[in-house]
Protein backbone atom coordinates (compact mmCIF):
# COMPACT_ATOMS: atom_id res chain seq x y z
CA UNK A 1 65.34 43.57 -84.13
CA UNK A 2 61.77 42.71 -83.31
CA UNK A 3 58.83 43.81 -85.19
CA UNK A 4 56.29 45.19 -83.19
CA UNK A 5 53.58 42.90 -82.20
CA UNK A 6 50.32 43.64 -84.84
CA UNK A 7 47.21 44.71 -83.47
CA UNK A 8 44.07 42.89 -83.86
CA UNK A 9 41.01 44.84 -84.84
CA UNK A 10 37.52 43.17 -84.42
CA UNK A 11 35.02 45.28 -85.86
CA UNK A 12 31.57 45.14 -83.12
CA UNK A 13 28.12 46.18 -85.10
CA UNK A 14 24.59 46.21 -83.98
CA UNK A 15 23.46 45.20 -81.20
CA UNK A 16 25.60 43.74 -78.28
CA UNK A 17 22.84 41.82 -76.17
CA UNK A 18 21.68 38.34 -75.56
CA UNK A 19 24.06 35.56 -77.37
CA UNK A 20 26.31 38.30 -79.32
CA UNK A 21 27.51 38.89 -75.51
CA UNK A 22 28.60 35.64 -75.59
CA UNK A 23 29.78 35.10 -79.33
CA UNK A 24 31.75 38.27 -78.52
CA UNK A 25 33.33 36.85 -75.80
CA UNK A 26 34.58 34.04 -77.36
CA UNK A 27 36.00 35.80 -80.50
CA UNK A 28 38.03 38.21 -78.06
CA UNK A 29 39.52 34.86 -76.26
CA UNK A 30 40.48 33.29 -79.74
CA UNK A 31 42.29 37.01 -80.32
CA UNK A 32 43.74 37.45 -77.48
CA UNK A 33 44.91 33.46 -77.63
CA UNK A 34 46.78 34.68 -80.88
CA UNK A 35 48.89 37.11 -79.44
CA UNK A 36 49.35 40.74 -79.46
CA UNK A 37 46.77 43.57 -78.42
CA UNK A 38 43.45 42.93 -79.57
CA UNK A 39 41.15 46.51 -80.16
CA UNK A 40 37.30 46.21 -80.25
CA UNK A 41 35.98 49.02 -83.12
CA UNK A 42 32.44 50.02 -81.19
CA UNK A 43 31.61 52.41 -84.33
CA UNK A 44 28.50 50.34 -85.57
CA UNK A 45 27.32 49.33 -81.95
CA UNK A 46 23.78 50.82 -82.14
CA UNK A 47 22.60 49.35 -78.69
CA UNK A 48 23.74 47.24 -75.68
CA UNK A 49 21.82 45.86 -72.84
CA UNK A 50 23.57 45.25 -69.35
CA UNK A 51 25.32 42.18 -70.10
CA UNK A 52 27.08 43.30 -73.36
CA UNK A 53 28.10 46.41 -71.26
CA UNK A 54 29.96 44.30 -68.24
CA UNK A 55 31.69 42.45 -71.26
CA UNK A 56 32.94 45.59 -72.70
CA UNK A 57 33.39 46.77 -69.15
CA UNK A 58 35.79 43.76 -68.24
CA UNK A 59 37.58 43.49 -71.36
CA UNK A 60 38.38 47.13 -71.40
CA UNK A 61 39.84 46.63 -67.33
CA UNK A 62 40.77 42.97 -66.79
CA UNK A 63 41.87 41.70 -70.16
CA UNK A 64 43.69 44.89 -71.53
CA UNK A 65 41.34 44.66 -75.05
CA UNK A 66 41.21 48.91 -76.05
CA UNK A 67 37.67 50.17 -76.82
CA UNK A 68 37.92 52.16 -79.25
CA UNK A 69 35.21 54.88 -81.97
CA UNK A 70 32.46 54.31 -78.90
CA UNK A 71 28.90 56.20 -79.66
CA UNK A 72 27.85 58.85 -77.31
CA UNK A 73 25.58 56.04 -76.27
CA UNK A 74 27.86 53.61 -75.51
CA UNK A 75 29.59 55.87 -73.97
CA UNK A 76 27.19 56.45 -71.64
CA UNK A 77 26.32 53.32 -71.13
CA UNK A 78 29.55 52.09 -69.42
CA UNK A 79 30.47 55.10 -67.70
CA UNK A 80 27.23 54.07 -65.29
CA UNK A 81 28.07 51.59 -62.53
CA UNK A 82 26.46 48.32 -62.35
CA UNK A 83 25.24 47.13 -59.40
């Protein structure tokens, strides 16, 4: 019997703009290049500009990586559409 594949949990605090977009990025390839589901905990995100939101935005759609524990802010913040 298989064991079910373990779930990788990277913990996202402060503030999501300017290089964290990028360092963010990066950890969530190395995750995903692991194996198994990878789950973003948005709990301590306190702010994120437009960038940090498309991440979120595509890694929630194209690359299958759950958001989970978002602020109301956040929230809010990716329901909007980017033009």
């Amino acid at each position: 019997m298989k064991a079910p594949d373990r779930v990788l949990v990277l913990r996202v605090e402060g503030t999501l703009s300017g290089p964290w977009v990028h360092e963010l990025r990066v950890a969530c390839e190395q995750a995903r290049a692991e194996g198994g589901p990878v789950t973003l905990d948005l709990l301590g995100v306190t702010f994120l500009d437009r960038e940090g939101a498309s991440l979120l935005r595509a890694l929630d759609r194209e690359q299958d990586v759950e958001l989970t524990n978002p602020s109301t802010f956040v929230r809010e913040v990716l329901r909007r559409d980017v033009p």
